[in-house]
Protein backbone atom coordinates (compact mmCIF):
# COMPACT_ATOMS: atom_id res chain seq x y z
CA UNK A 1 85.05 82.02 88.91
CA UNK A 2 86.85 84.50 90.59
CA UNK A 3 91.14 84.19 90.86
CA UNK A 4 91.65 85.84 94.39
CA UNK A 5 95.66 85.64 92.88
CA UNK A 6 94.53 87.69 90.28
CA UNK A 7 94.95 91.43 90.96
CA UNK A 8 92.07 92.40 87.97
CA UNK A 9 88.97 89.80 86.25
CA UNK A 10 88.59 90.16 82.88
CA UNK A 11 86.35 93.29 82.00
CA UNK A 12 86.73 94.78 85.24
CA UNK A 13 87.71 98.47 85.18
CA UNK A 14 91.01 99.55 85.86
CA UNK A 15 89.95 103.05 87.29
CA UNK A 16 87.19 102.09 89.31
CA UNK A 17 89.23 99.01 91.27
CA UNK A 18 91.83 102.12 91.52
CA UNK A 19 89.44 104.33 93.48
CA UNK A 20 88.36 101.45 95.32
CA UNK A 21 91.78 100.23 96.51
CA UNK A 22 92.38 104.47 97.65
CA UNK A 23 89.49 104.46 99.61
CA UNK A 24 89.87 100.88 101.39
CA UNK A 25 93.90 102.00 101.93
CA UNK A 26 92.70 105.06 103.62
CA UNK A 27 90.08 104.04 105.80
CA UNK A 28 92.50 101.15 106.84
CA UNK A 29 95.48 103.24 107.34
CA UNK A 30 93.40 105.46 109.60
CA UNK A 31 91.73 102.41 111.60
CA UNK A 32 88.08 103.06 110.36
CA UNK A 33 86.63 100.52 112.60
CA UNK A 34 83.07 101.66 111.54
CA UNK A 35 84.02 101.06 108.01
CA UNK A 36 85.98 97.79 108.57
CA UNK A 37 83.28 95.57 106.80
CA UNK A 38 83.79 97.78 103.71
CA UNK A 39 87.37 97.66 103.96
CA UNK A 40 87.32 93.63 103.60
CA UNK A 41 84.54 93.47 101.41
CA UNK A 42 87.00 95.90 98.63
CA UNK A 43 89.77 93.87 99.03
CA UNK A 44 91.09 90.15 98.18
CA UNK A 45 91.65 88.25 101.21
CA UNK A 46 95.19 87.71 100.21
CA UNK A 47 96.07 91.44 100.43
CA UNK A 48 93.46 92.03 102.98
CA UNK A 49 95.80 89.53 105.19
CA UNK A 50 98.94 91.04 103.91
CA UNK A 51 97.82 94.37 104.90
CA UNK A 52 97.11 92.85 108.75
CA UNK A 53 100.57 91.68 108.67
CA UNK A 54 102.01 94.71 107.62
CA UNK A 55 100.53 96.53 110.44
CA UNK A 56 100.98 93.89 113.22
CA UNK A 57 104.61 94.54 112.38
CA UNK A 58 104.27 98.41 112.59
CA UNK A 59 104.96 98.96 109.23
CA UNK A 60 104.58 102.90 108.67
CA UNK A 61 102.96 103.58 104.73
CA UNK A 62 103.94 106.83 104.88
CA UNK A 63 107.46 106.81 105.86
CA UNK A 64 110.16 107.28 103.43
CA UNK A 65 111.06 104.09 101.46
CA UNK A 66 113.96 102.06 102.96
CA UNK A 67 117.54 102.34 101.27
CA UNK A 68 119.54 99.50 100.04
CA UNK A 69 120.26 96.68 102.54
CA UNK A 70 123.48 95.64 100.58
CA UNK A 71 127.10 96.76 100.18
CA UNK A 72 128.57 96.93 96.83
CA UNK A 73 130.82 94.09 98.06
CA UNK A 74 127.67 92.26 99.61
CA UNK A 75 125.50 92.51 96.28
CA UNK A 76 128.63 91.42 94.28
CA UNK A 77 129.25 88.32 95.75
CA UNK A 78 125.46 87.16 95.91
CA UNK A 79 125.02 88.11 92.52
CA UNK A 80 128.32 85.82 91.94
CA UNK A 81 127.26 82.88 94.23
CA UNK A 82 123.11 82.58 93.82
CA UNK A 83 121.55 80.16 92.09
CA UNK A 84 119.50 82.14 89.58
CA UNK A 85 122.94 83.50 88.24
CA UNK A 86 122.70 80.74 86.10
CA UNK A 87 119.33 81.39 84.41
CA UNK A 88 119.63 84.98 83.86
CA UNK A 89 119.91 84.30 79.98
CA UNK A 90 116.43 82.14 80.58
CA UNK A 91 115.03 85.02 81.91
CA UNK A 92 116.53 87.83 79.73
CA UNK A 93 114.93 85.28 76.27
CA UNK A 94 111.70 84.93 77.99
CA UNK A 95 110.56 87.70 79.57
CA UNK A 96 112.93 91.04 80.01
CA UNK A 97 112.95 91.87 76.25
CA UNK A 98 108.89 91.84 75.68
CA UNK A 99 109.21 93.67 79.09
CA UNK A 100 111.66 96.49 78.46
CA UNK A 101 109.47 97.18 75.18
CA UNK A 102 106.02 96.59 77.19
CA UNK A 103 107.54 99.59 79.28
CA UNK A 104 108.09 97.35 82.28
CA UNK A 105 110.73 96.11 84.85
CA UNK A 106 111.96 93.00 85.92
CA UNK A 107 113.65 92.05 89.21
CA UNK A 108 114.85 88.66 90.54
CA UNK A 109 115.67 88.51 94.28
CA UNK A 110 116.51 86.21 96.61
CA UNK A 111 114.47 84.22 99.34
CA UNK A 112 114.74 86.82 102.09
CA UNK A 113 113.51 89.82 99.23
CA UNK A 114 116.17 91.61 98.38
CA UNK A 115 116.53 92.62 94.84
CA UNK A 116 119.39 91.19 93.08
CA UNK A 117 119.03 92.09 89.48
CA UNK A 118 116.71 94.99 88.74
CA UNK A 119 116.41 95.40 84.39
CA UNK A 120 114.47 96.63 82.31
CA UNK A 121 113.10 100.23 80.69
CA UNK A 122 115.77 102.68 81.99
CA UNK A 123 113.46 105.82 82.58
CA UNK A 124 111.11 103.38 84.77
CA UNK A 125 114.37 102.20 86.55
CA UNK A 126 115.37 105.67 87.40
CA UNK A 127 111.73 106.74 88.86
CA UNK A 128 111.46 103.41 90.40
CA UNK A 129 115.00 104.31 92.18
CA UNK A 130 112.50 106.87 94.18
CA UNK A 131 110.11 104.74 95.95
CA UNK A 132 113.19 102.65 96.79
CA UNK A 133 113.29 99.37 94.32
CA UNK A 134 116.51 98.80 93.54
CA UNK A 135 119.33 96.16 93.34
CA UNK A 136 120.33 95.71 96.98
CA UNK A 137 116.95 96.87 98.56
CA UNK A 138 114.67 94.79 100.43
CA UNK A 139 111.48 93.83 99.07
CA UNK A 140 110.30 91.35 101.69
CA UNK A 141 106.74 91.72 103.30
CA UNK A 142 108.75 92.27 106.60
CA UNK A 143 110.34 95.59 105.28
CA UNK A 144 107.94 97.08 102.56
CA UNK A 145 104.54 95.45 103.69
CA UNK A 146 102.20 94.08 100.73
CA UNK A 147 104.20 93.91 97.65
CA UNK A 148 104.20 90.98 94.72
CA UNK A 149 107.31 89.90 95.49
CA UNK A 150 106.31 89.94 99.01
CA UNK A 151 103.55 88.37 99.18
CA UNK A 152 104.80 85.60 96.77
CA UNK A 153 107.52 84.88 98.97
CA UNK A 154 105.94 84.67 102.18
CA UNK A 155 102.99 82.38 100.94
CA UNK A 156 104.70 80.51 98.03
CA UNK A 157 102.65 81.41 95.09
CA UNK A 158 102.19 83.35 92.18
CA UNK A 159 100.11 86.61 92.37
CA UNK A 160 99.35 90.16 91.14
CA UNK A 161 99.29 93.50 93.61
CA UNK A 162 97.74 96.67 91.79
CA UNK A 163 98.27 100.03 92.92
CA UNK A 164 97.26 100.70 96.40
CA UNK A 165 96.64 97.24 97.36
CA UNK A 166 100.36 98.18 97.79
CA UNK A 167 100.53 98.82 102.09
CA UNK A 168 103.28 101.38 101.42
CA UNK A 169 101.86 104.87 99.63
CA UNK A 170 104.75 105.82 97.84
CA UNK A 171 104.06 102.36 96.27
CA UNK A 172 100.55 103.51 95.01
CA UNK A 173 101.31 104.39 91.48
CA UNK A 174 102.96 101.00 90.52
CA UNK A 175 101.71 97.57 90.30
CA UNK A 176 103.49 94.06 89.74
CA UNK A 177 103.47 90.69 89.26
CA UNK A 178 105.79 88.23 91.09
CA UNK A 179 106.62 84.19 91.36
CA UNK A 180 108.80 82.56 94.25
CA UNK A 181 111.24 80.59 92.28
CA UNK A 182 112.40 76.80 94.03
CA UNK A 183 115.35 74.64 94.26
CA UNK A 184 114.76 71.71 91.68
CA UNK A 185 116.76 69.23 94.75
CA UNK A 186 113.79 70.13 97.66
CA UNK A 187 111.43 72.54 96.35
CA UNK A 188 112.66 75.27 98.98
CA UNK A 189 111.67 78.60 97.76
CA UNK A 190 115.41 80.70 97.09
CA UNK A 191 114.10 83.44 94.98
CA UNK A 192 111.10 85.56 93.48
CA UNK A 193 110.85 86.87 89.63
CA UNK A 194 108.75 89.81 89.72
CA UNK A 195 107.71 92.40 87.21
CA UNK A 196 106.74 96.18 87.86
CA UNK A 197 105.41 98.99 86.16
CA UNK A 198 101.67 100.83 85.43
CA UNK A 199 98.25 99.07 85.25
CA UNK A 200 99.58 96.95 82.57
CA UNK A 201 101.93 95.04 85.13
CA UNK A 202 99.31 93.48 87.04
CA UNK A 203 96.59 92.72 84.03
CA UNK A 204 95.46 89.18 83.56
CA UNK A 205 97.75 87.72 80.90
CA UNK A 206 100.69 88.66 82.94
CA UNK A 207 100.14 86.19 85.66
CA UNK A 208 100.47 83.10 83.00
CA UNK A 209 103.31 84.69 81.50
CA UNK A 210 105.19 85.17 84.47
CA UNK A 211 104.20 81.68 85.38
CA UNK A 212 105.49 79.95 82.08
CA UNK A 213 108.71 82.13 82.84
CA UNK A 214 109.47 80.36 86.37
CA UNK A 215 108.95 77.03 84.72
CA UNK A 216 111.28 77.42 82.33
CA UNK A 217 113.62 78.65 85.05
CA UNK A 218 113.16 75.97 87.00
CA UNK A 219 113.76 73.84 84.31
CA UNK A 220 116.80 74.85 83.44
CA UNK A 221 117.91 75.05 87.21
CA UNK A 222 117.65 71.26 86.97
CA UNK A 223 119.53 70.72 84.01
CA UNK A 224 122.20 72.71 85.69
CA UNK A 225 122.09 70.30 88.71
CA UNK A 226 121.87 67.32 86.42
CA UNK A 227 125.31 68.35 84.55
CA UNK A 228 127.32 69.19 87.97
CA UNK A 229 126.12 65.83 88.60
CA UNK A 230 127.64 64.26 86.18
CA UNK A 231 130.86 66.22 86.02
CA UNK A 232 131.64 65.19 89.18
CA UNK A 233 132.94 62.22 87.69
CA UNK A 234 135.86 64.01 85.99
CA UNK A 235 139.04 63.92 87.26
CA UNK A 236 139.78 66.19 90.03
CA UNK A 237 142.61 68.20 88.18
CA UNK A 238 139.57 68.87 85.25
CA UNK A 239 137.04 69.97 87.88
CA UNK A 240 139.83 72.44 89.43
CA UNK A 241 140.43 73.62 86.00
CA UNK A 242 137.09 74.15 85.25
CA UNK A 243 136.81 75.91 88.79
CA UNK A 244 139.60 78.57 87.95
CA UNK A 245 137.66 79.96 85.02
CA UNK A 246 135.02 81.59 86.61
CA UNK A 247 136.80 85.07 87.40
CA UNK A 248 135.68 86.79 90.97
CA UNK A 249 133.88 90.50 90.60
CA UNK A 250 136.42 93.11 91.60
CA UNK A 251 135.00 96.57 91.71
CA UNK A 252 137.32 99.75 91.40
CA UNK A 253 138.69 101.40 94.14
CA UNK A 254 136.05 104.32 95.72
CA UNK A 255 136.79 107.42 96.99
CA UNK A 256 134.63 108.64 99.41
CA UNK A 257 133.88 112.64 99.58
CA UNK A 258 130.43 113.52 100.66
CA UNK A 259 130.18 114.32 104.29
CA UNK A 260 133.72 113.34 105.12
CA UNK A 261 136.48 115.03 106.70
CA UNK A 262 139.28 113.36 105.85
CA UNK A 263 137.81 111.42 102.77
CA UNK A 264 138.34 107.87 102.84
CA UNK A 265 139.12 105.41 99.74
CA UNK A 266 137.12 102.11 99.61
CA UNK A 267 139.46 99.04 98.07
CA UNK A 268 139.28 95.12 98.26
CA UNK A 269 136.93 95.88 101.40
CA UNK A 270 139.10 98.24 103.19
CA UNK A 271 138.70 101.69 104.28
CA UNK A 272 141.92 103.85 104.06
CA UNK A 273 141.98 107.72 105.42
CA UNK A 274 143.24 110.22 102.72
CA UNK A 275 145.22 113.56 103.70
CA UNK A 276 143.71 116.61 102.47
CA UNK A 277 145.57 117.37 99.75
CA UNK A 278 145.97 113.98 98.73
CA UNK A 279 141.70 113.70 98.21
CA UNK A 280 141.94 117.03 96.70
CA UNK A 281 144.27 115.78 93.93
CA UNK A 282 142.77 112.78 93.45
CA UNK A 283 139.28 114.58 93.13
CA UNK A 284 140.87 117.37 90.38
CA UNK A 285 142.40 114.24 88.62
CA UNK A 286 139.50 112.48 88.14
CA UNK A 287 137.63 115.43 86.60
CA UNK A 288 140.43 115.84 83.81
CA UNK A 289 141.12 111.95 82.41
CA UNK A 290 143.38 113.64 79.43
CA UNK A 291 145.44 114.82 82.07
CA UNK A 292 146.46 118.52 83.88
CA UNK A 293 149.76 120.43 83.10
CA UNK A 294 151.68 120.73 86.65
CA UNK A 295 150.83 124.43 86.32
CA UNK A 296 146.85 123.28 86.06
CA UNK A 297 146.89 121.30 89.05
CA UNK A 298 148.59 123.52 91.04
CA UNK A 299 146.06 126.19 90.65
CA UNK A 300 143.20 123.56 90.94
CA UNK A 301 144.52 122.61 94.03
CA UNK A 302 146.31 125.68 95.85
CA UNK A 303 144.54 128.43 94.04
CA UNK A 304 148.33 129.35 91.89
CA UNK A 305 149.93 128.29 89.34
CA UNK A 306 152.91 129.50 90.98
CA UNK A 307 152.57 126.65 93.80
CA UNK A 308 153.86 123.67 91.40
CA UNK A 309 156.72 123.41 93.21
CA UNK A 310 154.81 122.85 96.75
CA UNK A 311 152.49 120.26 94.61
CA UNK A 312 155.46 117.96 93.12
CA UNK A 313 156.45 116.28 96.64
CA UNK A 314 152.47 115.74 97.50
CA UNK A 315 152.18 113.70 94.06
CA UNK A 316 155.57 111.67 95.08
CA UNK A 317 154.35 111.07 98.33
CA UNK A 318 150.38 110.06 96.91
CA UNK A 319 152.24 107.82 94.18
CA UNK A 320 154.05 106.14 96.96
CA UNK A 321 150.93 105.84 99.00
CA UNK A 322 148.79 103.91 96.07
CA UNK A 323 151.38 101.49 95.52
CA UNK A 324 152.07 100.42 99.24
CA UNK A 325 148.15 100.21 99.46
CA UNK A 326 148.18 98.13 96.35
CA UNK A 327 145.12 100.53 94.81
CA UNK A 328 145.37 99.61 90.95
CA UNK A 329 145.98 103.29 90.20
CA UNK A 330 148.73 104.91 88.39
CA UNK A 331 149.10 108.37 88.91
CA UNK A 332 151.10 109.57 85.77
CA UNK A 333 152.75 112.43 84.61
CA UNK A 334 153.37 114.54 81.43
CA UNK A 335 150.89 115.65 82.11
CA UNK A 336 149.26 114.24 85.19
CA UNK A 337 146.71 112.18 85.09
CA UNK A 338 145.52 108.99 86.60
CA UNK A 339 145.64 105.30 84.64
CA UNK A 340 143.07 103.57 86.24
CA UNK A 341 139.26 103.73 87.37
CA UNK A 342 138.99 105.59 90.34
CA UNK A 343 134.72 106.12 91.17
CA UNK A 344 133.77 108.83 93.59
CA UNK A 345 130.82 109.29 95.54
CA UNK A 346 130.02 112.58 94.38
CA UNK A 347 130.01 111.81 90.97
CA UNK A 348 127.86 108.88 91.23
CA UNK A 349 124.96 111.57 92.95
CA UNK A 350 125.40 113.17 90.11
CA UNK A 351 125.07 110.75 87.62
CA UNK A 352 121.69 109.50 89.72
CA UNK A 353 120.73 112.26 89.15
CA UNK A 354 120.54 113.29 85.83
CA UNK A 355 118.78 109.91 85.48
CA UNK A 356 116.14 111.27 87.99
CA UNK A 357 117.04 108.85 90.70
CA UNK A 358 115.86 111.29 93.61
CA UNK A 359 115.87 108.68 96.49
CA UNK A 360 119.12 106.95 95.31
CA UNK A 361 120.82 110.79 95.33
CA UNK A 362 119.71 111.56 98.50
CA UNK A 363 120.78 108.65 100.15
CA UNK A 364 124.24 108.58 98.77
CA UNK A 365 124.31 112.69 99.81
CA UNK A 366 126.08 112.44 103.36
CA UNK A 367 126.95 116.19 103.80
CA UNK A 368 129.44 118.75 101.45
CA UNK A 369 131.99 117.26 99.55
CA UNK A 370 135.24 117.52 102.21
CA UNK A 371 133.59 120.10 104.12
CA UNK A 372 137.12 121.56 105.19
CA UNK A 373 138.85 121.61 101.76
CA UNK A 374 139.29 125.12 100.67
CA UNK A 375 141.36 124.19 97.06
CA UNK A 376 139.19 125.97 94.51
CA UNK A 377 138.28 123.11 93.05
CA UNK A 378 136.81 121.49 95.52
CA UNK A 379 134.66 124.41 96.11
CA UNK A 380 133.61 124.11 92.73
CA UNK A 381 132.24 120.71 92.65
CA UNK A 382 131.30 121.38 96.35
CA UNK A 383 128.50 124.38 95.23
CA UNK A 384 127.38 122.26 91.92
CA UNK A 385 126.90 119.05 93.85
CA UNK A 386 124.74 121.05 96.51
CA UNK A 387 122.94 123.17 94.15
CA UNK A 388 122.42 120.90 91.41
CA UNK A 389 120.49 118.09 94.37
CA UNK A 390 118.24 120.99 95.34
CA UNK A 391 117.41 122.03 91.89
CA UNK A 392 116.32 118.39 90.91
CA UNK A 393 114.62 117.59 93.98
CA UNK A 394 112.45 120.91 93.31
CA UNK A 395 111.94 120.89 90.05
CA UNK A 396 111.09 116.59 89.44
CA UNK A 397 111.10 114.77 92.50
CA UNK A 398 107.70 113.20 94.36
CA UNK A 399 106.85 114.47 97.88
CA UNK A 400 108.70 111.93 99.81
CA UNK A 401 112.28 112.40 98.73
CA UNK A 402 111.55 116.26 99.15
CA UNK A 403 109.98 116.01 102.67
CA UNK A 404 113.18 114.10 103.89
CA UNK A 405 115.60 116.46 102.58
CA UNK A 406 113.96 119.22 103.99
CA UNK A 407 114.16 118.01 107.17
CA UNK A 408 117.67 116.59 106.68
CA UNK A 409 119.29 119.34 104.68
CA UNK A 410 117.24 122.21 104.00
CA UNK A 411 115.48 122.97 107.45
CA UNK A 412 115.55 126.98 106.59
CA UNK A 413 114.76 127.09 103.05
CA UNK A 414 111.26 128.57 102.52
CA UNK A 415 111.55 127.65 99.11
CA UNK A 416 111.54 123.90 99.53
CA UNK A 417 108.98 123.86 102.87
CA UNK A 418 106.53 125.68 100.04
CA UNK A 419 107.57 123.86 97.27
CA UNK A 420 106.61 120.95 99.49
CA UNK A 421 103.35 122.23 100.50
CA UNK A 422 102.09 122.49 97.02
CA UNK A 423 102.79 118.77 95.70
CA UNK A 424 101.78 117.25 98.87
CA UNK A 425 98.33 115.50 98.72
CA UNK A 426 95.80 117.80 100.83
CA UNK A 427 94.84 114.50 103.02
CA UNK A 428 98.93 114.24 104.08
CA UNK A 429 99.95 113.77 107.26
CA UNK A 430 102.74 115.64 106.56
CA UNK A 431 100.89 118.72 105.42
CA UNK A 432 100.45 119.96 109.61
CA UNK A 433 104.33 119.90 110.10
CA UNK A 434 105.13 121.75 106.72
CA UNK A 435 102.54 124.42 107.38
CA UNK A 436 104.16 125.02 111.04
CA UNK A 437 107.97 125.34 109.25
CA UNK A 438 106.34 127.61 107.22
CA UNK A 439 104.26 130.09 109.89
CA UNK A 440 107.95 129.67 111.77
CA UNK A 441 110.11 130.69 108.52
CA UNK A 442 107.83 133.59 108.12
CA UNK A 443 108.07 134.83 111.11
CA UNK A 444 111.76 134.25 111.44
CA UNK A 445 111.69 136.47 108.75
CA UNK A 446 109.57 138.97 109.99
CA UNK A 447 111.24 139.28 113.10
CA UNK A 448 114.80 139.92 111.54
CA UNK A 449 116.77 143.47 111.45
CA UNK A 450 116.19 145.57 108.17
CA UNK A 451 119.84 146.14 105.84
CA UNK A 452 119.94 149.84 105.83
């Protein structure tokens, strides 16, 4: 008997239910009506009914994938305050090891989709980054159409979604297996467990294991309510005690470059403005965490050594300035350095990408670091930040994270608008508007004086 929760049967082929998903997504996305019998009759009813949904809410499958729908702040303290907190080692015994070396990922989220804890292989992770599944995105059917996790949480079961049964087409490559997860007290749905990857995410067995998973989880879940139960009957001094022990997530303070003129610094959910050359010394400091010679920072920062003189009342006056803010940052000397964590935007693009985390680097990219700055070294990290995002977005990234950073960022470079045109699929929508940037770019070209 067939499992409609099931995204394969046992025996079928893997490539053939492929090319039949394509073609059903197609002729749907275009509104086949003539072809609407054949659409149904390829598809399980669940996804078939998903996919309805999806487009009743004018969900778009070929628009970029959403970004995260959490703060750092926001995603800290649900992490902190969620009830699956607690059964993260259940999970991690039971299902992320065999799923890390299986090649796979594994994501818990909360009832209204979005991804809390996202584990797993780290190469998958980064690629996954792209079509938008991260911690702090939302995974619900209401902002991604069909997914697992999904589906599972807006009909309360288990199930499997395989490749394109996915609604959005960046989505197509990946398949996944999810479970809502329920409050032992009431048997309200608070989470999902879901795991993603190739074909092999959404192949029979995976279903059962997935299954055994939640049941363990929401075994433990109970135990957890049976002992607060019971230690409510300790004294109230005990419980306070016990209360006091479970430290708060503090992140380090954030300075803010990309785009921004002033930059701003991020701490204990504020937003300060920094002066110029305050930003600029913070940014040189952070690049050199053995320190700079006064001399060394000078020229970093005006362009001469000769200008340490004009530099030692800025780093009074920024020294000052951290400690009135109460930013755990000491800005030392000797040489100068900073003692402390200090995270900057710009960095963190860069570290996306060198883990190929295309979408996550573009969406963090707001515009040059401190467009204004003219300190040499800010034009330094300025040019590598720029050219090192269009490098990796033409050399490794899919079509969609290209497409929106040529229109965002790159709207006269032939060399991406081609670049673009020869990964697209040839059935893209997008293909008409890149082929007009193109005939325009040409003749832009054409039309412009000769150098003599």
């Amino acid at each position: 008997m067939s499992n409609g929760w099931q995204a394969l049967q046992r025996g079928e082929s893997v490539r053939e239910r492929r090319r039949q998903l394509e073609l059903a997504h197609e002729r749907f996305v275009a509104n086949d009506l003539p072809h609407s019998g054949v659409v149904s009759s390829l598809l399980r009813p669940v996804v078939l009914q998903s996919w309805l949904r999806s487009r009743d809410r004018t969900i778009d499958p070929d628009a970029a994938p959403l970004g995260v729908a959490l703060s750092a702040d926001e995603l800290a303290e649900l992490r902190r305050t969620h009830p699956l907190s607690v059964v993260l080692p259940v999970v991690r015994r039971l299902l992320l090891q065999e799923a890390t070396e299986s090649g796979f990922i594994v994501a818990l989220g909360d009832a209204a989709g979005r991804l809390l804890w996202v584990d797993g292989d780290p190469k998958l992770r980064a690629q996954a980054e792209d079509m938008g599944f991260l911690a702090g995105a939302d995974w619900s059917e209401a902002a991604m159409g069909t997914s697992a996790p999904g589906i599972a949480l807006e009909l309360n079961h288990s199930l499997q979604v395989l490749g394109a049964e996915h609604y959005h087409r960046s989505v197509h490559q990946w398949s996944c297996t999810a479970a809502p997860v329920h409050d032992p007290r009431d048997g309200s749905v608070i989470g999902v467990i879901d795991v993603t990857g190739g074909d092999a995410a959404a192949e029979p067995h995976m279903l059962p294991l997935i299954e055994a998973t939640l049941a363990a989880v929401e075994a433990e879940m109970r135990l957890v309510r049976l002992r607060e139960t019971i230690s409510q009957d300790r004294p109230a001094a005990s419980r306070a005690s016990s209360r006091t022990t479970q430290a708060v997530m503090t992140h380090p303070p954030r300075l803010l470059v990309l785009g921004q003129d002033p930059a701003v610094l991020e701490h204990r959910g504020q937003r300060e403005i920094v002066s110029g050359r305050h930003a600029e010394i913070l940014l040189a400091l952070t690049a050199a965490p053995h320190g700079l010679t006064g001399a060394e920072l000078a020229e970093r920062v005006y362009g001469s050594r000769d200008a340490e003189a004009t530099l030692r009342p800025e780093i009074v006056r920024l020294r000052r300035w951290l400690r009135d803010l109460g930013v755990p940052l000491e800005l030392a000397s000797k040489p100068y350095r900073l003692d402390g964590v200090l995270n900057v935007d710009a960095h963190e693009l860069l570290t996306a990408l060198e883990r190929g985390a295309h979408r996550l680097a573009l969406a963090a990219y707001d515009g040059p670091v401190l467009p204004a700055s003219e300190a040499p070294f800010v034009d330094e990290l300025r040019l590598d930040v720029d050219a090192t995002l269009r490098e990796s977005l033409l050399q490794s990234a899919a079509a969609a994270p290209l497409f929106e950073y040529a229109q965002l960022w790159a709207s006269d470079d032939f060399e991406v608008w081609h670049t673009l045109l020869t990964i697209l699929p040839p059935l893209s929508p997008r293909r008409a508007r890149v082929v007009t940037k193109l005939e325009a770019l040409e003749a832009s070209a054409s039309e412009a004086p000769v150098q003599r």
